[in-house]
C-alpha atoms as a PDB file:
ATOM      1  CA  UNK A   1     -22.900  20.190  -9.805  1.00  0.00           C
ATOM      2  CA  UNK A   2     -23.500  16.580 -10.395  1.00  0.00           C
ATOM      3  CA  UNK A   3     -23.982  15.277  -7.051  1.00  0.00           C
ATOM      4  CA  UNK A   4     -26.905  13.621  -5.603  1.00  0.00           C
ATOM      5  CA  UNK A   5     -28.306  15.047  -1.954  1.00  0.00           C
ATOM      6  CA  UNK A   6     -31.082  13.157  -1.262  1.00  0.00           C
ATOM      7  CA  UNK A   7     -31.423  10.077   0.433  1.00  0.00           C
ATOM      8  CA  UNK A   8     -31.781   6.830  -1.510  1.00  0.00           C
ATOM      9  CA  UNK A   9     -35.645   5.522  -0.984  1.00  0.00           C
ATOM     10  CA  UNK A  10     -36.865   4.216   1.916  1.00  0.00           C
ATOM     11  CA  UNK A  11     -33.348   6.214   3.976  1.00  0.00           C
ATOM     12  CA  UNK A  12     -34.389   9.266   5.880  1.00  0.00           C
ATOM     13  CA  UNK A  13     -32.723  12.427   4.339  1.00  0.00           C
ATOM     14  CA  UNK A  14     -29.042  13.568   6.143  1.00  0.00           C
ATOM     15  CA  UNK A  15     -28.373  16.346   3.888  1.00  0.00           C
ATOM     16  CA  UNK A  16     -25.030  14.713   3.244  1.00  0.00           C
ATOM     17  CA  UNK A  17     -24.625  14.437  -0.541  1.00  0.00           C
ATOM     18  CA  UNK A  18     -24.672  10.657  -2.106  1.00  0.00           C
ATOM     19  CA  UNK A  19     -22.262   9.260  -3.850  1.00  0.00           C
ATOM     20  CA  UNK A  20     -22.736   7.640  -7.445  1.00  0.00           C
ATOM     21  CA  UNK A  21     -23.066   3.995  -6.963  1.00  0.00           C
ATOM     22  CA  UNK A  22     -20.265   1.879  -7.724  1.00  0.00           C
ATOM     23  CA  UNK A  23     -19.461   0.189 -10.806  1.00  0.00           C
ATOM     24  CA  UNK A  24     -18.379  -3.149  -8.897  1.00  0.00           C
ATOM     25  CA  UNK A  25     -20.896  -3.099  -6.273  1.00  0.00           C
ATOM     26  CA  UNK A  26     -23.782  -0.874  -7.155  1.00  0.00           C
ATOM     27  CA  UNK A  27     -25.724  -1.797  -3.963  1.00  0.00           C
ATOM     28  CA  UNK A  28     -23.427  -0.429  -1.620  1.00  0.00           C
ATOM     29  CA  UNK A  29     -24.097   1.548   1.210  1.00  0.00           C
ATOM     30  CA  UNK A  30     -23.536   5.491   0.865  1.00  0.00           C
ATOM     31  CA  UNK A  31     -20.514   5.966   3.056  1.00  0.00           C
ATOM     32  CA  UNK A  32     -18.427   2.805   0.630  1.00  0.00           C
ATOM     33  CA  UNK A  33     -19.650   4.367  -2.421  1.00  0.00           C
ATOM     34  CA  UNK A  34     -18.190   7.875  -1.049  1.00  0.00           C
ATOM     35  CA  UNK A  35     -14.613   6.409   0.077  1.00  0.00           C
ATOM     36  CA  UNK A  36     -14.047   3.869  -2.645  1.00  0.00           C
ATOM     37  CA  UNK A  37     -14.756   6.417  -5.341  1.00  0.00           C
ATOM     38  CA  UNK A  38     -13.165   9.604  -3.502  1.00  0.00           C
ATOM     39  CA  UNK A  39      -9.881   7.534  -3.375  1.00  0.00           C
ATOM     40  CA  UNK A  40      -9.439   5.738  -6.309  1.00  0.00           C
ATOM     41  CA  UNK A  41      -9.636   9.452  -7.789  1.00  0.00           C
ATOM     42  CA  UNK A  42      -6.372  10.127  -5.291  1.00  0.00           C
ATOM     43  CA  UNK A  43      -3.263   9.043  -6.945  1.00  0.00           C
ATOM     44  CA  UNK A  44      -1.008   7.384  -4.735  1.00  0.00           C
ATOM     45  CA  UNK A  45       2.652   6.249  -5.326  1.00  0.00           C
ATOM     46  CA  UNK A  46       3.359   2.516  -5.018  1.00  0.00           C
ATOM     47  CA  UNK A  47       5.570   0.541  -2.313  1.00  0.00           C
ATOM     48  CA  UNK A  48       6.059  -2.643  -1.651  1.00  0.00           C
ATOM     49  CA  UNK A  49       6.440  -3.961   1.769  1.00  0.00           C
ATOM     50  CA  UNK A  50       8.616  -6.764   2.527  1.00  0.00           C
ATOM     51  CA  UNK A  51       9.357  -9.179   5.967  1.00  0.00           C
ATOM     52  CA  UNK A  52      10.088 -12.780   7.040  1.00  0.00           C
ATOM     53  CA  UNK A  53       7.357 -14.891   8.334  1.00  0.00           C
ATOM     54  CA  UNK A  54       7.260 -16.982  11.204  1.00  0.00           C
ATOM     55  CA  UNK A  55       9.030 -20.223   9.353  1.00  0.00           C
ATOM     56  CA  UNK A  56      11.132 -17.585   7.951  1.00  0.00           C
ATOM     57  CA  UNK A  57       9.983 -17.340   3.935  1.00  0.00           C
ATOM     58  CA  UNK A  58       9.624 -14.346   2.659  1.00  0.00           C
ATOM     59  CA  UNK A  59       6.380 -12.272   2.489  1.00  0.00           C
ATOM     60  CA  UNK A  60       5.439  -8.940   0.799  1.00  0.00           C
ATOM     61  CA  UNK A  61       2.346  -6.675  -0.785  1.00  0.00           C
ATOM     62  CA  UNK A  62       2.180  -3.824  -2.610  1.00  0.00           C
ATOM     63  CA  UNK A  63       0.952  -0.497  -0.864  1.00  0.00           C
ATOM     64  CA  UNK A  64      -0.283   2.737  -1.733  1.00  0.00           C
ATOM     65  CA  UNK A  65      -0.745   3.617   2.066  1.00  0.00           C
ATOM     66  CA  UNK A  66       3.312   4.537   2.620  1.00  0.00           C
ATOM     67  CA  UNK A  67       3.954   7.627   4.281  1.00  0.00           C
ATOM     68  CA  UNK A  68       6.643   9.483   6.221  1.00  0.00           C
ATOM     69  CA  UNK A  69       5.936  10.488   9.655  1.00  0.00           C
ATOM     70  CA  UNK A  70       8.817  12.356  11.142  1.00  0.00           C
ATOM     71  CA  UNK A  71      12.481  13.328   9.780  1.00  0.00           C
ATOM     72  CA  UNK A  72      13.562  12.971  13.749  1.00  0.00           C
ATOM     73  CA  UNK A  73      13.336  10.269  14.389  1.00  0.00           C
ATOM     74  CA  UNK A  74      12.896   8.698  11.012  1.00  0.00           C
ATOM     75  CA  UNK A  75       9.543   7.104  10.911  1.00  0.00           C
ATOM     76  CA  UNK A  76       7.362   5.435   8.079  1.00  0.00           C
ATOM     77  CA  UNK A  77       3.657   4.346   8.290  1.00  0.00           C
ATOM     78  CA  UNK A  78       1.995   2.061   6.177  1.00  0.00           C
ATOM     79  CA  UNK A  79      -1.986   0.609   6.716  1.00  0.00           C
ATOM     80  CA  UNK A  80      -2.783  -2.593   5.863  1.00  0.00           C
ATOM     81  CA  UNK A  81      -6.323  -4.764   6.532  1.00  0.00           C
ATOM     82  CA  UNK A  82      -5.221  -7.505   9.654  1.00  0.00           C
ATOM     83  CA  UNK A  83      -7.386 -10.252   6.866  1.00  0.00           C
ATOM     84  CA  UNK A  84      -4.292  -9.614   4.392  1.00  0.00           C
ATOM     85  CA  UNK A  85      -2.564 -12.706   3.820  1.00  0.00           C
ATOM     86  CA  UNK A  86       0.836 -10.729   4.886  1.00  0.00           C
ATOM     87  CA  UNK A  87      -0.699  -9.568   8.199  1.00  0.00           C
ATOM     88  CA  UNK A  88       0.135 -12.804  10.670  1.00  0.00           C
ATOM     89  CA  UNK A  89       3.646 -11.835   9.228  1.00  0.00           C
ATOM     90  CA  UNK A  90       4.193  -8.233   9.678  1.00  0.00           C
ATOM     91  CA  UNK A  91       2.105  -8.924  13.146  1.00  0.00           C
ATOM     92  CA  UNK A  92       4.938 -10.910  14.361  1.00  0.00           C
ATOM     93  CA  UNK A  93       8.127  -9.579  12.603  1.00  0.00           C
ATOM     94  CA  UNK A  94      10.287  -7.171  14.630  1.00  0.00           C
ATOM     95  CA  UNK A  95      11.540  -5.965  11.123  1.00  0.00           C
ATOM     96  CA  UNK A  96      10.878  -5.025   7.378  1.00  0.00           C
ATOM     97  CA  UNK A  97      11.623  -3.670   4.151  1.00  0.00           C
ATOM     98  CA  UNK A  98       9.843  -0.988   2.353  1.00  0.00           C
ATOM     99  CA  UNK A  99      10.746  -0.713  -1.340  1.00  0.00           C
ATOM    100  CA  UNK A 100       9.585   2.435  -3.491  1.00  0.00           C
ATOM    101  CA  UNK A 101       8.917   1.913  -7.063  1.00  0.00           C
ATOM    102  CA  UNK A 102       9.500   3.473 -10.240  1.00  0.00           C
ATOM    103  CA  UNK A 103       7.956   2.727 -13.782  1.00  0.00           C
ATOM    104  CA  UNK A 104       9.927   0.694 -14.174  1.00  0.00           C
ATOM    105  CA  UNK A 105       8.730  -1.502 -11.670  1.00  0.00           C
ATOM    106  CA  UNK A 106       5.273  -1.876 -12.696  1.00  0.00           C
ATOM    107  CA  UNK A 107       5.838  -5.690 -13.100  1.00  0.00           C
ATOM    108  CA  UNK A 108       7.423  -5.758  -9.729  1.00  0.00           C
ATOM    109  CA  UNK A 109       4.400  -4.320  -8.147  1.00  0.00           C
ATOM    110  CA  UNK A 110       1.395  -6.363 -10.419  1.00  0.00           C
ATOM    111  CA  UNK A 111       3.812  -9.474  -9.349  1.00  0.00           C
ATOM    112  CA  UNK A 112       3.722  -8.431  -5.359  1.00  0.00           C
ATOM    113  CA  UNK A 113       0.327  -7.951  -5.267  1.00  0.00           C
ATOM    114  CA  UNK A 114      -1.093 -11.483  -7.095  1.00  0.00           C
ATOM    115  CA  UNK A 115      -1.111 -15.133  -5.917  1.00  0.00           C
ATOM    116  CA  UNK A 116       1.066 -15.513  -2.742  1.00  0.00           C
ATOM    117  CA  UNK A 117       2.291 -18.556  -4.302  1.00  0.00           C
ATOM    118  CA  UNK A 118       4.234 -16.227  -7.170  1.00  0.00           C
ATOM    119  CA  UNK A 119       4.915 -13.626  -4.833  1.00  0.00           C
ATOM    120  CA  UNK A 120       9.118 -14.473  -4.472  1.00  0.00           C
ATOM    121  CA  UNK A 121       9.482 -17.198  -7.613  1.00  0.00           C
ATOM    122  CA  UNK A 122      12.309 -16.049  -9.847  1.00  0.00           C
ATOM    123  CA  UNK A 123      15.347 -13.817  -9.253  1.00  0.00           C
ATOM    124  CA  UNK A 124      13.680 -10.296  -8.491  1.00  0.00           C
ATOM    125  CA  UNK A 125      15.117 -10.116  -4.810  1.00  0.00           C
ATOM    126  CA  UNK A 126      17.686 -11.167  -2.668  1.00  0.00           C
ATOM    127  CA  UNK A 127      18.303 -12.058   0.864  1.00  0.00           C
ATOM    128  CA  UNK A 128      19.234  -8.483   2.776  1.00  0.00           C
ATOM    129  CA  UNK A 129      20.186  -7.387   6.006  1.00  0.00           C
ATOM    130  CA  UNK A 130      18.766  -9.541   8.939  1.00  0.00           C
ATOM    131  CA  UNK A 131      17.833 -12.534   6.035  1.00  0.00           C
ATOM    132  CA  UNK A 132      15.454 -10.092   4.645  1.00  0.00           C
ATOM    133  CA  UNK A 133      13.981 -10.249   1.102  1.00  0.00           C
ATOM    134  CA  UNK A 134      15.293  -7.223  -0.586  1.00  0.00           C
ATOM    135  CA  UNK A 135      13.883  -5.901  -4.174  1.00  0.00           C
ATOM    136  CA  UNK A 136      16.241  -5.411  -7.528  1.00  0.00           C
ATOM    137  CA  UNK A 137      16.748  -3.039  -9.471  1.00  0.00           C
ATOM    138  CA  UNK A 138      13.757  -0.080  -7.368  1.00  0.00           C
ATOM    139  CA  UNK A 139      14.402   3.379  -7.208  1.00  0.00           C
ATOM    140  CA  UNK A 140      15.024   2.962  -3.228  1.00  0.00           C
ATOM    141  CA  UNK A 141      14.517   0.722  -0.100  1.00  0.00           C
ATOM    142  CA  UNK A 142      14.751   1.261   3.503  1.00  0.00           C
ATOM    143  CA  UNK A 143      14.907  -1.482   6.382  1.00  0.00           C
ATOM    144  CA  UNK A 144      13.369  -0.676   9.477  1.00  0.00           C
ATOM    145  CA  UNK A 145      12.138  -1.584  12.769  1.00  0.00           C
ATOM    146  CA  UNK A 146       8.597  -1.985  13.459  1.00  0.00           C
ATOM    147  CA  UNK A 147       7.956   0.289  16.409  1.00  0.00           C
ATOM    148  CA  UNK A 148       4.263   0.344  16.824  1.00  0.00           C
ATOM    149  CA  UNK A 149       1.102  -1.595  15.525  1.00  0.00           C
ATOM    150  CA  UNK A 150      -2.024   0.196  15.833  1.00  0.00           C
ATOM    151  CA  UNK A 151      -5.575  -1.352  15.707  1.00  0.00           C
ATOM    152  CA  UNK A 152      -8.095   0.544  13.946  1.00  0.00           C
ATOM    153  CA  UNK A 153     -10.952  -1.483  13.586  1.00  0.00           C
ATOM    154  CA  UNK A 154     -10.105  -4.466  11.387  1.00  0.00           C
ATOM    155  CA  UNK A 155      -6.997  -3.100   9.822  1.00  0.00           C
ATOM    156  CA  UNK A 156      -3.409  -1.737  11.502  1.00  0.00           C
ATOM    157  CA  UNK A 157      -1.429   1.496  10.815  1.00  0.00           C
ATOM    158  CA  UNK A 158       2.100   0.037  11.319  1.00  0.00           C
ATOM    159  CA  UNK A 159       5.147   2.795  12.512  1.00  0.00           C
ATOM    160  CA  UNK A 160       8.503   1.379  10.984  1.00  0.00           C
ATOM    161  CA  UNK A 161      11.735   3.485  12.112  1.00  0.00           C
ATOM    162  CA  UNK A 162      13.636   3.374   9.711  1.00  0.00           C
ATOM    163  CA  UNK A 163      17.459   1.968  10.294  1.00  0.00           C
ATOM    164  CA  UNK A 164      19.001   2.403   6.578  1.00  0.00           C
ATOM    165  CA  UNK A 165      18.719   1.741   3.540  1.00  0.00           C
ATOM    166  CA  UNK A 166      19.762   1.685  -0.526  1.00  0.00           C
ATOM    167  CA  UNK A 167      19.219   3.681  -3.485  1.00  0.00           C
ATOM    168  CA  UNK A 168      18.851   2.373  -7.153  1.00  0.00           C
ATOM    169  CA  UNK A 169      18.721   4.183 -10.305  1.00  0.00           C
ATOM    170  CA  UNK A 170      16.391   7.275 -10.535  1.00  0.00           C
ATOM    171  CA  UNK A 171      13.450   6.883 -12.754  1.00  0.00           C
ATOM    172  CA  UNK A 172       9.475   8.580 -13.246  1.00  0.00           C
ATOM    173  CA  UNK A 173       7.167   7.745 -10.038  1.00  0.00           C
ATOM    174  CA  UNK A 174       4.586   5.242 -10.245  1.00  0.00           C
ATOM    175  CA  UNK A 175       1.504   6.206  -9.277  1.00  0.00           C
ATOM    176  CA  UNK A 176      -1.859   4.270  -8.596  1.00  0.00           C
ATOM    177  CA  UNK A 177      -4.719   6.156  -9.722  1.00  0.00           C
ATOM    178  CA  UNK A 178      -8.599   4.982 -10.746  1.00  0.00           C
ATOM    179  CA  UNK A 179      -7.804   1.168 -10.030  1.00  0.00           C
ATOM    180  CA  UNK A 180      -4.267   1.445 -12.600  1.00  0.00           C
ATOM    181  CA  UNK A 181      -0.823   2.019 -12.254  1.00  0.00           C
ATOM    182  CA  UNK A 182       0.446   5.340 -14.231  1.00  0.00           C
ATOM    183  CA  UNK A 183       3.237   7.443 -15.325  1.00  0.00           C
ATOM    184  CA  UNK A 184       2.793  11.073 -14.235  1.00  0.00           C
ATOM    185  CA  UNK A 185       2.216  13.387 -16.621  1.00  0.00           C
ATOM    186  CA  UNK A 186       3.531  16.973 -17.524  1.00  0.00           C
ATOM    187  CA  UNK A 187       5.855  19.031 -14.960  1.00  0.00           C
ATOM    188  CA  UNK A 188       3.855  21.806 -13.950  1.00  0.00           C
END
């Protein structure tokens, strides 16, 4: 086992095992180190969240925090930090639009989660239901209803129910692993 259990100098000893320091910051406290590297090892597909701001221009990110909640009624979560440039958006929007990606898409998602400024410059979405901005050409979307914002320290889990929705051309998952986007690999 590779795995440090001692306390770095000058720390008293918690029996918790250390995590190795990280590449980007290697002066980070124990508890970063642990998340940061525990879940860039967990691969993650990749969705992109869209909405209207307040001055009504569209706004979206890419997330890797998308999951379903219930079947009944149909409810999707996403997380997102409240210091995201999208937040004062998705704060104040009643609605969005969450996209799922495919390989194919891999632009889509490097593009939705760069400069703000390039975010919606060209002709990769349109204008959906309530004037929302709605992605070509992904594997699906669904339009929803934000029904809850929770606080959790500085970030927000955010409950969508979902109201319908489109489906595009099948294709292999993306996936967001160890700080890239992938293709999966064999079928087990």
């Amino acid at each position: 086992m590779n795995e440090r259990t001692t306390a770095p100098a000058g720390l008293p000893s918690t029996g918790l095992p250390h995590a190795p320091a990280l590449d980007t910051d290697p002066n980070a406290p124990g508890d970063l180190a642990a998340f940061k590297n525990a879940f860039r090892r967990h691969a993650a597909g990749v969705a992109v969240v869209t909405a209207l701001d307040a001055q009504g221009k569209p706004v979206g990110f890419t997330a890797t925090s998308l999951a379903s909640m219930s079947a009944v009624p149909p409810l999707a979560t996403f997380n997102m930090a409240k210091s995201a440039s999208s937040w004062p958006a998705i704060n104040e929007t009643e609605r969005v639009v969450i996209h799922l990606l495919g390989l194919r898409n891999r632009t889509l998602a490097e593009r939705l989660a760069g400069p703000n400024a390039e975010r919606f410059v060209g002709d990769h979405w349109r204008v959906g239901p309530y004037g929302l901005p709605v992605l070509n050409n992904v594997t699906s979307w669904m339009v929803g209803r934000i029904v809850e914002r929770v606080t959790v320290h500085n970030s927000a889990v955010v409950v969508v129910q979902i109201e319908g929705g489109g489906l595009g051309d099948d294709d292999e998952a993306l996936i967001y692993h160890e700080r890239r986007y992938r293709a999966l690999g064999e079928t087990l």
